[in-house]
PDB file of N, CA and C in Angstrom:
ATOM      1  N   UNK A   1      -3.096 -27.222  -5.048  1.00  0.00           N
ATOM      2  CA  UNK A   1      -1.909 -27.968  -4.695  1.00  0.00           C
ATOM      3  C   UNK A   1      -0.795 -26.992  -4.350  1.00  0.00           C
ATOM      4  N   UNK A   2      -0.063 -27.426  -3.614  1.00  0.00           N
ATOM      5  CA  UNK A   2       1.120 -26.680  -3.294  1.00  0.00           C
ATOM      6  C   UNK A   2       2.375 -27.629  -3.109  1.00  0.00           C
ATOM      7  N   UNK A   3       3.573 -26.737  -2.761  1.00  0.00           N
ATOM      8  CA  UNK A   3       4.731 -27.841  -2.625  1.00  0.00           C
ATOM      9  C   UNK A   3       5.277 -27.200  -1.055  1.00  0.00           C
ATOM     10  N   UNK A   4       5.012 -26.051  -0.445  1.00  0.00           N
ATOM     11  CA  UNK A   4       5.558 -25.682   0.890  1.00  0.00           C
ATOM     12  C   UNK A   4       4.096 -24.999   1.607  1.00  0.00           C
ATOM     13  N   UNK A   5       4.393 -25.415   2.362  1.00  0.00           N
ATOM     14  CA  UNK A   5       3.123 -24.498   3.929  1.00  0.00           C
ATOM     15  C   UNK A   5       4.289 -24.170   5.084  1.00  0.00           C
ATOM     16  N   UNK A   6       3.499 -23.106   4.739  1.00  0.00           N
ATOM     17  CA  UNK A   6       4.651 -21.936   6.099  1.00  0.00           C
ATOM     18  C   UNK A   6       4.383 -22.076   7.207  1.00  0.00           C
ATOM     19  N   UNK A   7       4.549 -21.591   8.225  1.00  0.00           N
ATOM     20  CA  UNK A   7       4.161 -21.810   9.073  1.00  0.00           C
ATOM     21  C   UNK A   7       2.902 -19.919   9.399  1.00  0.00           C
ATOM     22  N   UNK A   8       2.107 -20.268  10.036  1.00  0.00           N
ATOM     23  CA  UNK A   8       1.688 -19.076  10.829  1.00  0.00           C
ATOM     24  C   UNK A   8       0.945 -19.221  12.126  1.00  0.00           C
ATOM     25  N   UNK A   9       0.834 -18.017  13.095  1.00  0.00           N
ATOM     26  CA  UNK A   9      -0.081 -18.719  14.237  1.00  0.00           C
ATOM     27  C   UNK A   9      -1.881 -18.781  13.923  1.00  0.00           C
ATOM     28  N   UNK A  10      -2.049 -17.709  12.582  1.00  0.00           N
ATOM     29  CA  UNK A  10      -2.911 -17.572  12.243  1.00  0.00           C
ATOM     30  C   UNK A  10      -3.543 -18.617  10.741  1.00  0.00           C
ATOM     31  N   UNK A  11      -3.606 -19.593  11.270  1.00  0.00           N
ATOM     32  CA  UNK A  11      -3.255 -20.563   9.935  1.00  0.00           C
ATOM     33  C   UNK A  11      -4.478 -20.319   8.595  1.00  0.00           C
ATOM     34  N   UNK A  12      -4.308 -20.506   7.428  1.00  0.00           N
ATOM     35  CA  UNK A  12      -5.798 -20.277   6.973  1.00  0.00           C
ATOM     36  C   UNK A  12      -6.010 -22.417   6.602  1.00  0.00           C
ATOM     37  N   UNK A  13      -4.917 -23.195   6.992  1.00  0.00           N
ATOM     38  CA  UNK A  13      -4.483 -24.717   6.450  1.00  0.00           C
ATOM     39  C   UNK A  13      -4.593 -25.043   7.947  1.00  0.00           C
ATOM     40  N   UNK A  14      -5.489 -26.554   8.268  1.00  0.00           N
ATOM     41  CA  UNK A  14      -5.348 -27.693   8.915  1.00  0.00           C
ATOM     42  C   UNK A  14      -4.675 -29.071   8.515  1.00  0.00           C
ATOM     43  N   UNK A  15      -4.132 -29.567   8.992  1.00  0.00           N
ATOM     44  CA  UNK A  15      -3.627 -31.266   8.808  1.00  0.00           C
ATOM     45  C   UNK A  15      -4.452 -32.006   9.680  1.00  0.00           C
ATOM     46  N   UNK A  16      -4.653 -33.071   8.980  1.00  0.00           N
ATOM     47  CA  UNK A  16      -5.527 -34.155   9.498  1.00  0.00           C
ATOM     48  C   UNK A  16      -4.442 -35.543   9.552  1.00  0.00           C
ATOM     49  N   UNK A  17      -4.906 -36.125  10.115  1.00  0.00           N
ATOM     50  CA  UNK A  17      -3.922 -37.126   9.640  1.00  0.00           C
ATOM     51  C   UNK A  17      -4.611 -38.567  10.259  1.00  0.00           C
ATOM     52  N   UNK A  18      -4.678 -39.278   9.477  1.00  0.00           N
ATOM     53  CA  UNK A  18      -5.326 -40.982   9.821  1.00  0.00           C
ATOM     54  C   UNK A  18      -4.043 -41.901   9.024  1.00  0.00           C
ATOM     55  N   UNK A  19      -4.584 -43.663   9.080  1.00  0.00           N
ATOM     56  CA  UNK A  19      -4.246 -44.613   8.940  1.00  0.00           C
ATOM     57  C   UNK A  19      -4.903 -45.255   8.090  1.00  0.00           C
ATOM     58  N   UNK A  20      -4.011 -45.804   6.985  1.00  0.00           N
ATOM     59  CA  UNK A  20      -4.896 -46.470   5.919  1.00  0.00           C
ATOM     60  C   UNK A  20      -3.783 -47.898   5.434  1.00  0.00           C
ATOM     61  N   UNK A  21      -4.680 -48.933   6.380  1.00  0.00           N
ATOM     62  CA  UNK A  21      -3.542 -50.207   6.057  1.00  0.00           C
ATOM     63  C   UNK A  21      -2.639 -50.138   6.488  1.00  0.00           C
ATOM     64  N   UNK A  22      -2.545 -49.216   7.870  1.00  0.00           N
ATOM     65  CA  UNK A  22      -1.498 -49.411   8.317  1.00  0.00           C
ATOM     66  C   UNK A  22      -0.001 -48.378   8.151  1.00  0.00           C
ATOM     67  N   UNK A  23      -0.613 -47.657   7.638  1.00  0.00           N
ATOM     68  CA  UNK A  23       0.546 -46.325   6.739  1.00  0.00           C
ATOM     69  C   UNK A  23      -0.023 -44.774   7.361  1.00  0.00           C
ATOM     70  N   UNK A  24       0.509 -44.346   7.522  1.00  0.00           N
ATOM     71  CA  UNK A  24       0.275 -42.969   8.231  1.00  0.00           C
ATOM     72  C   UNK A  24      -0.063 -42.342   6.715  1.00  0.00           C
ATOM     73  N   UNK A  25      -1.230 -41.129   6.170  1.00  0.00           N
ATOM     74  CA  UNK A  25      -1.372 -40.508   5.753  1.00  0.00           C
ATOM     75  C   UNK A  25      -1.760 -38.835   6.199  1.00  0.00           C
ATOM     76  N   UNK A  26      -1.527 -37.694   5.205  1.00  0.00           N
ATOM     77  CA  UNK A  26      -1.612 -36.615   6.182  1.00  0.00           C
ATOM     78  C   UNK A  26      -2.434 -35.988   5.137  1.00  0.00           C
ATOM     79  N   UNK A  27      -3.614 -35.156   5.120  1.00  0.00           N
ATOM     80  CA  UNK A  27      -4.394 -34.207   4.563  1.00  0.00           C
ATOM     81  C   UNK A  27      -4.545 -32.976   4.895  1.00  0.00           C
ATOM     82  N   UNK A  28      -4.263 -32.088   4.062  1.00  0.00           N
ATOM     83  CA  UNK A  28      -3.945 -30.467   4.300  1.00  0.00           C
ATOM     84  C   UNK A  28      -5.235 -29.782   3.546  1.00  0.00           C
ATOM     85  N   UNK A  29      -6.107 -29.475   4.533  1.00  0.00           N
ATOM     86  CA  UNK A  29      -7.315 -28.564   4.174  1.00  0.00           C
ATOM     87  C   UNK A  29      -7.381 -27.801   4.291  1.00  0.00           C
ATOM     88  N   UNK A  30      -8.454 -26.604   4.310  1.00  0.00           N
ATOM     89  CA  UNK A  30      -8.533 -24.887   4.459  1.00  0.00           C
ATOM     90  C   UNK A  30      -9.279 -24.801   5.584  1.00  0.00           C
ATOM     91  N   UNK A  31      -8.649 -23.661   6.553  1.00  0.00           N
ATOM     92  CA  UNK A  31      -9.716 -24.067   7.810  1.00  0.00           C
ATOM     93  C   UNK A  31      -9.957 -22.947   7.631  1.00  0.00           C
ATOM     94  N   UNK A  32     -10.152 -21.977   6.612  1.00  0.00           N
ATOM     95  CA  UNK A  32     -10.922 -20.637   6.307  1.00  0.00           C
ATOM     96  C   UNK A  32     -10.830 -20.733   4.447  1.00  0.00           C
ATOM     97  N   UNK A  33     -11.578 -19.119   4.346  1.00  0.00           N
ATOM     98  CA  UNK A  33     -11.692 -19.024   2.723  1.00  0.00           C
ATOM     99  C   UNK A  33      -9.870 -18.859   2.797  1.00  0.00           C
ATOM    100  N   UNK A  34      -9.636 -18.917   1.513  1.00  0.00           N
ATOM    101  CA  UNK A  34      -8.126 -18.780   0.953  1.00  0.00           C
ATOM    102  C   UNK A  34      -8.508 -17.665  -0.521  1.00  0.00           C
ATOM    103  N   UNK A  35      -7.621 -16.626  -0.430  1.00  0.00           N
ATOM    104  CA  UNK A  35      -7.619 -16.107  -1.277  1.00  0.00           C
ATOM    105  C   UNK A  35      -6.494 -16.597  -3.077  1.00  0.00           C
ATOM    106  N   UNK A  36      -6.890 -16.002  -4.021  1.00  0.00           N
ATOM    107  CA  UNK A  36      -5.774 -16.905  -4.752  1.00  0.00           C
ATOM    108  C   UNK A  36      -4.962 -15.669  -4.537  1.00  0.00           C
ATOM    109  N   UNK A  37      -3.314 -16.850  -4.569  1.00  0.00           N
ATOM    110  CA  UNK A  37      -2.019 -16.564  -4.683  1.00  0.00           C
ATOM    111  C   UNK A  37      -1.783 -16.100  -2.816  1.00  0.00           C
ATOM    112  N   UNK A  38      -2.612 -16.556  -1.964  1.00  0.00           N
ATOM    113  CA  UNK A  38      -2.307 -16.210  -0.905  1.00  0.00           C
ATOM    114  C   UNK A  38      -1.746 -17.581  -0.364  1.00  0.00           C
ATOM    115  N   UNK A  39      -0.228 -17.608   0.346  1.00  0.00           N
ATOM    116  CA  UNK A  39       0.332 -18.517   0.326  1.00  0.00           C
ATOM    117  C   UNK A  39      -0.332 -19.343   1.644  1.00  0.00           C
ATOM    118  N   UNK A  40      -0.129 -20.894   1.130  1.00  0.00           N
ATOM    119  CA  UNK A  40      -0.903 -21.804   2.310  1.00  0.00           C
ATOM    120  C   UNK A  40      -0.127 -22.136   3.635  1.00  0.00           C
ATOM    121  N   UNK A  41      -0.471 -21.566   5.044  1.00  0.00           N
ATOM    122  CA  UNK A  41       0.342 -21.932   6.115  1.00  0.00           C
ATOM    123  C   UNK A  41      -0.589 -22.613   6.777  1.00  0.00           C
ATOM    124  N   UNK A  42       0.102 -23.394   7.612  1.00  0.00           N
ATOM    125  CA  UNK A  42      -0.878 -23.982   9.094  1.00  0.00           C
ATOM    126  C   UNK A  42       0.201 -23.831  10.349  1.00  0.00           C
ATOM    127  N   UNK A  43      -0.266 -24.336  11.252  1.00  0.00           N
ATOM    128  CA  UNK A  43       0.405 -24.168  12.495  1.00  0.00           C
ATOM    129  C   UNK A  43       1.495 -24.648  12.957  1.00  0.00           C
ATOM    130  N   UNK A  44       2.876 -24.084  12.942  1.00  0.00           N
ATOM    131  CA  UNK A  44       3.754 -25.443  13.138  1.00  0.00           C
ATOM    132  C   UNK A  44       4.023 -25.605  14.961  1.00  0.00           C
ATOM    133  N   UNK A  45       3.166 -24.997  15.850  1.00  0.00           N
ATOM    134  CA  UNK A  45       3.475 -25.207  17.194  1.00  0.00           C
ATOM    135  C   UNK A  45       3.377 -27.004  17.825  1.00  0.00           C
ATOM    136  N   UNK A  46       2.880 -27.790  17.198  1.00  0.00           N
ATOM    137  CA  UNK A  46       2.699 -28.973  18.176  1.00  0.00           C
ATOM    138  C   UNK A  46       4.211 -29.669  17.689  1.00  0.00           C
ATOM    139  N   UNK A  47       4.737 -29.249  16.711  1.00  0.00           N
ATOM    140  CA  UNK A  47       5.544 -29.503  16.761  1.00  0.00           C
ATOM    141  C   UNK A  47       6.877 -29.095  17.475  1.00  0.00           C
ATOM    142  N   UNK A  48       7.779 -30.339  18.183  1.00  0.00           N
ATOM    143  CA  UNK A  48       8.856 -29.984  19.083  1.00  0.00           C
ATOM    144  C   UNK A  48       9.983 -29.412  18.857  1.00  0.00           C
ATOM    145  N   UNK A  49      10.391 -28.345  18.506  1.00  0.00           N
ATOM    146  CA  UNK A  49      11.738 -28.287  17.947  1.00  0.00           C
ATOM    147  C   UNK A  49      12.734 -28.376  18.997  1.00  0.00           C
ATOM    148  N   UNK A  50      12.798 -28.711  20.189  1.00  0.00           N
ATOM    149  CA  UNK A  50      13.876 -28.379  21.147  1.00  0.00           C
ATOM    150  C   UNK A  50      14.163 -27.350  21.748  1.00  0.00           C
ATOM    151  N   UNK A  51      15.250 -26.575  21.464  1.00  0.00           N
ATOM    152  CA  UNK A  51      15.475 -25.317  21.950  1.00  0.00           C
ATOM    153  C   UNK A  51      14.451 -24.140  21.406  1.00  0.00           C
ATOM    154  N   UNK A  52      13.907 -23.178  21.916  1.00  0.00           N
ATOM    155  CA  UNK A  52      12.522 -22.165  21.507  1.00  0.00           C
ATOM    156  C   UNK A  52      13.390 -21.923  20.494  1.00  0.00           C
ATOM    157  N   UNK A  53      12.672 -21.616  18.983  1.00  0.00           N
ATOM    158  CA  UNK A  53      12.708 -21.224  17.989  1.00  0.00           C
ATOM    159  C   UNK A  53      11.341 -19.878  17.678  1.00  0.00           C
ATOM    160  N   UNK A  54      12.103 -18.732  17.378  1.00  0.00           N
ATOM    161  CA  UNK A  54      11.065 -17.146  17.682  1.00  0.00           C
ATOM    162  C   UNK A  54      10.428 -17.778  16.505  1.00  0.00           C
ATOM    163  N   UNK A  55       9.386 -17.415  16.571  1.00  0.00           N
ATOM    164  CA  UNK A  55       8.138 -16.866  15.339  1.00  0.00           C
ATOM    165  C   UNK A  55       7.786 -15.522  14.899  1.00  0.00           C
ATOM    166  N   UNK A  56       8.577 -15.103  13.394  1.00  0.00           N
ATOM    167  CA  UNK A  56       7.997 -14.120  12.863  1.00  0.00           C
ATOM    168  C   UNK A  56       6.826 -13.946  11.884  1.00  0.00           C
ATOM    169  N   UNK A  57       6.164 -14.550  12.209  1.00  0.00           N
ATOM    170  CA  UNK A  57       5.062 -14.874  11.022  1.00  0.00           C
ATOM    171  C   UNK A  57       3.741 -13.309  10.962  1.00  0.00           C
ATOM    172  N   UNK A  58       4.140 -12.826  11.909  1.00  0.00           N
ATOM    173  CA  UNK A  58       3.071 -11.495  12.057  1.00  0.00           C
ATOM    174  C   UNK A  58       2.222 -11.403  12.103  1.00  0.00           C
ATOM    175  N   UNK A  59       1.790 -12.618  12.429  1.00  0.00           N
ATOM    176  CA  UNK A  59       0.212 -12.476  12.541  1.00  0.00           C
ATOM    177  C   UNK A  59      -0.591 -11.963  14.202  1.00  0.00           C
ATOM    178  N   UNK A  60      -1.521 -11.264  13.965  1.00  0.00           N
ATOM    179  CA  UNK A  60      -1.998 -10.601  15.353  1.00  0.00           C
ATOM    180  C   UNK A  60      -2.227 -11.301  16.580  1.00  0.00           C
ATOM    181  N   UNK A  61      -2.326 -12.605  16.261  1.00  0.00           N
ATOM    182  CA  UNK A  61      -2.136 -13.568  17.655  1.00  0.00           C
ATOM    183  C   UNK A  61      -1.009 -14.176  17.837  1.00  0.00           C
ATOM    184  N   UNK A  62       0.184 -13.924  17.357  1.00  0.00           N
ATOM    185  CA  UNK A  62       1.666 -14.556  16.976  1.00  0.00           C
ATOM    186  C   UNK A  62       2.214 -15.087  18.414  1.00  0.00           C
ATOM    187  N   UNK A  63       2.627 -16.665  18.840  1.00  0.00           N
ATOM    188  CA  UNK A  63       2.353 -16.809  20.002  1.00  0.00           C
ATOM    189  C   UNK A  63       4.215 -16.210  20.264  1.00  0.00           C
ATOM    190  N   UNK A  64       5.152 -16.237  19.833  1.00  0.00           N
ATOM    191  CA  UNK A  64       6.521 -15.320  19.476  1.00  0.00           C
ATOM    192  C   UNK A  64       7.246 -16.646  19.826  1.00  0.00           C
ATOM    193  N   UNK A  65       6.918 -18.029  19.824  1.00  0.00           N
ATOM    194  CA  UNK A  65       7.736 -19.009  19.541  1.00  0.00           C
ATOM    195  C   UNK A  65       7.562 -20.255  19.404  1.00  0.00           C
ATOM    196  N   UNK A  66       7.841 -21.638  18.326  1.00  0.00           N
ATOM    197  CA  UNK A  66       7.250 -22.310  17.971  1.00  0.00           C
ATOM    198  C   UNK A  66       8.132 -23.535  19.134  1.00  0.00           C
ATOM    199  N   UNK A  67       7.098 -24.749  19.020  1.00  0.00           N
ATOM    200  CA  UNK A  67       7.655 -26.038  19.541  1.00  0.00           C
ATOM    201  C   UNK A  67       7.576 -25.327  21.202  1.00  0.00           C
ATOM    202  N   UNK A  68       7.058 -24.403  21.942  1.00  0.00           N
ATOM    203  CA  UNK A  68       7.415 -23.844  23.429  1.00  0.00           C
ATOM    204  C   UNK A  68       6.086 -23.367  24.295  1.00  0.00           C
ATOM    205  N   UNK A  69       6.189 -24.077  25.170  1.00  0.00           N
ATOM    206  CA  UNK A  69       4.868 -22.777  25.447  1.00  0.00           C
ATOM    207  C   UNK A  69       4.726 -21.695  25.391  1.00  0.00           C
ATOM    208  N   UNK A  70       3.500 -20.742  25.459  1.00  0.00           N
ATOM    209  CA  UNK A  70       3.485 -19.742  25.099  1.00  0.00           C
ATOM    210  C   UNK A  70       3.948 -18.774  26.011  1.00  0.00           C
ATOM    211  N   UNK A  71       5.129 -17.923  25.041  1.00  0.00           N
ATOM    212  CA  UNK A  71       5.664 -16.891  25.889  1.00  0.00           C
ATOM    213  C   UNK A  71       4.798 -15.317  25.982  1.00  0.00           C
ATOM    214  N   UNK A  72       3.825 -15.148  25.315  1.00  0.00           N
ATOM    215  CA  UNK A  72       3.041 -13.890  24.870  1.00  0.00           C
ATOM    216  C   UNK A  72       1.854 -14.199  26.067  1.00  0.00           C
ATOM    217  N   UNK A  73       1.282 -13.088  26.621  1.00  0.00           N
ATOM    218  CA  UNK A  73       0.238 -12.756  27.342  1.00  0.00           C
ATOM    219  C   UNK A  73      -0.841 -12.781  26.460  1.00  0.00           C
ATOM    220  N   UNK A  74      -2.046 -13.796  26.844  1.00  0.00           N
ATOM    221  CA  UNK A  74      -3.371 -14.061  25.714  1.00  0.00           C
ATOM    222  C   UNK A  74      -3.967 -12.647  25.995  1.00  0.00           C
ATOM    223  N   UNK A  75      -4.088 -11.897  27.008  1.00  0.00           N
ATOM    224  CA  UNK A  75      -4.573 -10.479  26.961  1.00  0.00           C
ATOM    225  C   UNK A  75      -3.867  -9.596  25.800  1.00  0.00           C
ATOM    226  N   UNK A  76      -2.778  -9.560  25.898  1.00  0.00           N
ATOM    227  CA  UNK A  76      -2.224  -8.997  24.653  1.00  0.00           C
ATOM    228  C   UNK A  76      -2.457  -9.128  22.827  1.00  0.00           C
ATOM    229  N   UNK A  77      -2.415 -10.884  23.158  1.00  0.00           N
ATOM    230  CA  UNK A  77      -2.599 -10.975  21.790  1.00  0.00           C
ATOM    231  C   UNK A  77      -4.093 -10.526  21.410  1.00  0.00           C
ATOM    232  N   UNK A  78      -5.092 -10.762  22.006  1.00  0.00           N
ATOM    233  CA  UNK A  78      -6.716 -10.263  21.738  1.00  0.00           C
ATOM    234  C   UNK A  78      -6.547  -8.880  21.949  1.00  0.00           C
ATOM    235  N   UNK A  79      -5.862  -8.173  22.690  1.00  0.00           N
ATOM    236  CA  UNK A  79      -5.741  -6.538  22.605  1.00  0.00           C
ATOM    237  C   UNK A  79      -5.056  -6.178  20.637  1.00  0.00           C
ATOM    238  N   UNK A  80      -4.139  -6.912  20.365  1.00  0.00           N
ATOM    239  CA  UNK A  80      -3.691  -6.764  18.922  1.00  0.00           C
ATOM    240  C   UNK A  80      -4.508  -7.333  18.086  1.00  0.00           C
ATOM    241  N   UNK A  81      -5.558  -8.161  18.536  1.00  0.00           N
ATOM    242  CA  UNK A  81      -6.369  -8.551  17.282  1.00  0.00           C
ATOM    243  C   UNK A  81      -7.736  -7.743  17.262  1.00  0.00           C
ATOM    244  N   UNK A  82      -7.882  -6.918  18.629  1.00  0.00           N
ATOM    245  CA  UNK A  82      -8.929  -6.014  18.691  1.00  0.00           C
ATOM    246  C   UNK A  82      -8.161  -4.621  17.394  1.00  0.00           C
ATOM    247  N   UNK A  83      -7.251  -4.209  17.611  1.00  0.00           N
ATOM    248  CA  UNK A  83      -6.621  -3.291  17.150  1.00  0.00           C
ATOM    249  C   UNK A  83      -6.663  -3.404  15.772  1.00  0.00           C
ATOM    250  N   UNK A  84      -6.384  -4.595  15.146  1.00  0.00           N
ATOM    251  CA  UNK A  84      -5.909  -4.711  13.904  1.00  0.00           C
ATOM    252  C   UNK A  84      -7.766  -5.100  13.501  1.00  0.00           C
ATOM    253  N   UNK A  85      -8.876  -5.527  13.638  1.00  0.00           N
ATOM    254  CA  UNK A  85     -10.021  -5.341  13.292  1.00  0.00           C
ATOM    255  C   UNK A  85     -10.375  -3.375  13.261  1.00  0.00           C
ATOM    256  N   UNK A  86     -10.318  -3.112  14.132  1.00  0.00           N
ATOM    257  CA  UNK A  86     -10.799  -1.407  14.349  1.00  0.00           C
ATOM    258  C   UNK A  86      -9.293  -0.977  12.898  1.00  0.00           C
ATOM    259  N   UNK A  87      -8.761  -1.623  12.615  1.00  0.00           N
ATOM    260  CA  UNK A  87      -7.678  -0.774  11.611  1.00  0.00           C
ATOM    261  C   UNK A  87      -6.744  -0.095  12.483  1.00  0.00           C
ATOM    262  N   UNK A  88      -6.316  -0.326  13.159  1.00  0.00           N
ATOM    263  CA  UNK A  88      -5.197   0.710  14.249  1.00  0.00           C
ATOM    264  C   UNK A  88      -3.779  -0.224  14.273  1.00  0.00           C
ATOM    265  N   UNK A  89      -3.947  -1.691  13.667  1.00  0.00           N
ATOM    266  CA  UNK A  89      -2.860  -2.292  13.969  1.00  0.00           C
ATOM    267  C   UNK A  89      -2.682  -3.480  12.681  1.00  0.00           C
ATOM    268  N   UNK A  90      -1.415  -3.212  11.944  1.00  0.00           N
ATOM    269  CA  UNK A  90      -1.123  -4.232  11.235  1.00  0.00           C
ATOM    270  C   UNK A  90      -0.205  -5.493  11.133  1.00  0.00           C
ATOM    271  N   UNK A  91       0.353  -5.494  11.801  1.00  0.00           N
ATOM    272  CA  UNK A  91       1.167  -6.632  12.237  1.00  0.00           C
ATOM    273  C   UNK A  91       2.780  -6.088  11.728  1.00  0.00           C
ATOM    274  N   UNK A  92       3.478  -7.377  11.180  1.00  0.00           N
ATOM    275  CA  UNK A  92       4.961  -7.021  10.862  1.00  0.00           C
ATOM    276  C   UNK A  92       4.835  -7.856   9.440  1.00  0.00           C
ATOM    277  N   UNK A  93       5.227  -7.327   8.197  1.00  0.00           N
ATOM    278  CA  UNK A  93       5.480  -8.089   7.275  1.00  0.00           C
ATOM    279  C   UNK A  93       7.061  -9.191   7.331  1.00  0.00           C
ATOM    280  N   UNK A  94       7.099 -10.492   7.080  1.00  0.00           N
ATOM    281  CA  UNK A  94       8.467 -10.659   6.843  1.00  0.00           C
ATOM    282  C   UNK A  94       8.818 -10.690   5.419  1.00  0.00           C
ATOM    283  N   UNK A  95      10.469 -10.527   5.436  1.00  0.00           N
ATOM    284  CA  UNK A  95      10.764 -10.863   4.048  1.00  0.00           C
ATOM    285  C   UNK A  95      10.829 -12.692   3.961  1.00  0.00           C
ATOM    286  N   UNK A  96      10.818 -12.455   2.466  1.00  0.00           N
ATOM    287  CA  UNK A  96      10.338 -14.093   1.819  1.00  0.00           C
ATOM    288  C   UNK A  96      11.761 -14.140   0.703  1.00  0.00           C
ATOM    289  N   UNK A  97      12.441 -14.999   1.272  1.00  0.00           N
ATOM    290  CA  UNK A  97      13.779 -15.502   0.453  1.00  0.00           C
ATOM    291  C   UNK A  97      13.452 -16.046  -1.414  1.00  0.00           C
ATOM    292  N   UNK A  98      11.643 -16.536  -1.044  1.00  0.00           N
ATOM    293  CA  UNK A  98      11.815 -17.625  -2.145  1.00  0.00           C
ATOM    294  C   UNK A  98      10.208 -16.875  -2.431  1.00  0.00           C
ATOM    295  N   UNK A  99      10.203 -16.740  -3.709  1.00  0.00           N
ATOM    296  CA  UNK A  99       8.928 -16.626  -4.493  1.00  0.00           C
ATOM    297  C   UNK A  99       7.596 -17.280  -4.012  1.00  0.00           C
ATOM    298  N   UNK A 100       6.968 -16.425  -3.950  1.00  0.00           N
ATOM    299  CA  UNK A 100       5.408 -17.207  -3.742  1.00  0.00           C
ATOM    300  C   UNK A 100       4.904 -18.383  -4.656  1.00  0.00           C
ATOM    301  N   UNK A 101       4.702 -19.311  -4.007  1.00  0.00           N
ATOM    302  CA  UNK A 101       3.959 -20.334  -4.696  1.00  0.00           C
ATOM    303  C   UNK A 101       2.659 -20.190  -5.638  1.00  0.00           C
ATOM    304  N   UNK A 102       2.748 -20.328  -7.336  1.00  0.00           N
ATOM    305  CA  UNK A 102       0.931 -20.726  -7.268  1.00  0.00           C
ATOM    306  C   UNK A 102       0.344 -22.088  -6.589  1.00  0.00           C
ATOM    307  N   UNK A 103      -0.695 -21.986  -6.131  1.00  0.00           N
ATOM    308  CA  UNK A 103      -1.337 -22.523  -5.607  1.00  0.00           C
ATOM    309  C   UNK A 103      -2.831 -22.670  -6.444  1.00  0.00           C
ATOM    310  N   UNK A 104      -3.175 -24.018  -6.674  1.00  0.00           N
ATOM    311  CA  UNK A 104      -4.992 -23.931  -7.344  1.00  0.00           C
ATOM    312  C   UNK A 104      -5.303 -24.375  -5.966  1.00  0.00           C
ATOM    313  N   UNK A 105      -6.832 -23.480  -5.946  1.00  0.00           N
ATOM    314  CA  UNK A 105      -7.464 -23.079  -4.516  1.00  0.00           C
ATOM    315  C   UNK A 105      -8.595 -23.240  -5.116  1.00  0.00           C
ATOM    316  N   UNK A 106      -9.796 -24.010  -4.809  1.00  0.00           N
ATOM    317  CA  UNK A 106     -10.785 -24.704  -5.080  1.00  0.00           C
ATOM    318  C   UNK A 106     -11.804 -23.470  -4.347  1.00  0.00           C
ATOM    319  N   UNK A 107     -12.662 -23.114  -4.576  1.00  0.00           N
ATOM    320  CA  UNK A 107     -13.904 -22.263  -4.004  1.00  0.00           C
ATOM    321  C   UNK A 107     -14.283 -22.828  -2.972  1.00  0.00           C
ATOM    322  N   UNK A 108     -13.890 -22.109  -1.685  1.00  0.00           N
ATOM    323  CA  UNK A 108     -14.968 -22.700  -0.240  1.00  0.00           C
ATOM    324  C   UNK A 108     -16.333 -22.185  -0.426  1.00  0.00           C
ATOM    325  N   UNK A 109     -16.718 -23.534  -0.085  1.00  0.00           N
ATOM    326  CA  UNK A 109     -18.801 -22.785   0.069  1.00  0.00           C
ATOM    327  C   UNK A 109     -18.905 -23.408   1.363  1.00  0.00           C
ATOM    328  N   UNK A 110     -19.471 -22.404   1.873  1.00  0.00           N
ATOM    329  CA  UNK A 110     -20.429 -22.046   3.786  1.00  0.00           C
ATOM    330  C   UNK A 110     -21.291 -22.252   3.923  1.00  0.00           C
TER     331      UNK A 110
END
């Protein structure tokens, strides 16, 4: 369980979302393993914010802005995710205003 999901472009969290009687419900799953105490993000791009809002989330495919199309060259971002596999490239850490969440993280099995 958690109480915030961050955003990243690299999400390790999906949302699902259906109808039950008529009521919108939303389900937040793992769309990879999750390590513990590794905080839960998913994607916040389909969402509209209006004016481009940058994305620092650092992750090696980081599209550099949410709610916009993409302003980053897809050659680039697979050139930084080639880099950061071979170890030559780590991204950008940000700072975090607010303490990491615990989170209970259930064992993925494959």
């Amino acid at each position: 369980a958690s109480r915030f999901l961050n955003h990243s472009c690299d999400p390790n969290c999906k949302l699902e979302k259906w109808q039950v009687e008529g009521e919108t419900r939303v389900g937040v799953f793992a769309a990879r393993c999750i390590k513990i105490g590794e905080p839960l993000t998913y994607d916040y791009r389909f969402v509209q914010f209006g004016p481009e809002v940058m994305c620092h989330c650092g992750a090696p495919n980081c599209q550099g802005y949410l709610g916009a199309k993409r302003k980053i060259n897809l050659d680039i971002i697979e050139s930084k995710r080639r880099m950061q596999l071979a170890g030559l490239y780590w991204g950008f850490k940000r700072k975090r205003s607010l303490p990491p969440r615990l989170a209970i993280v259930s064992k993925w099995k494959q």
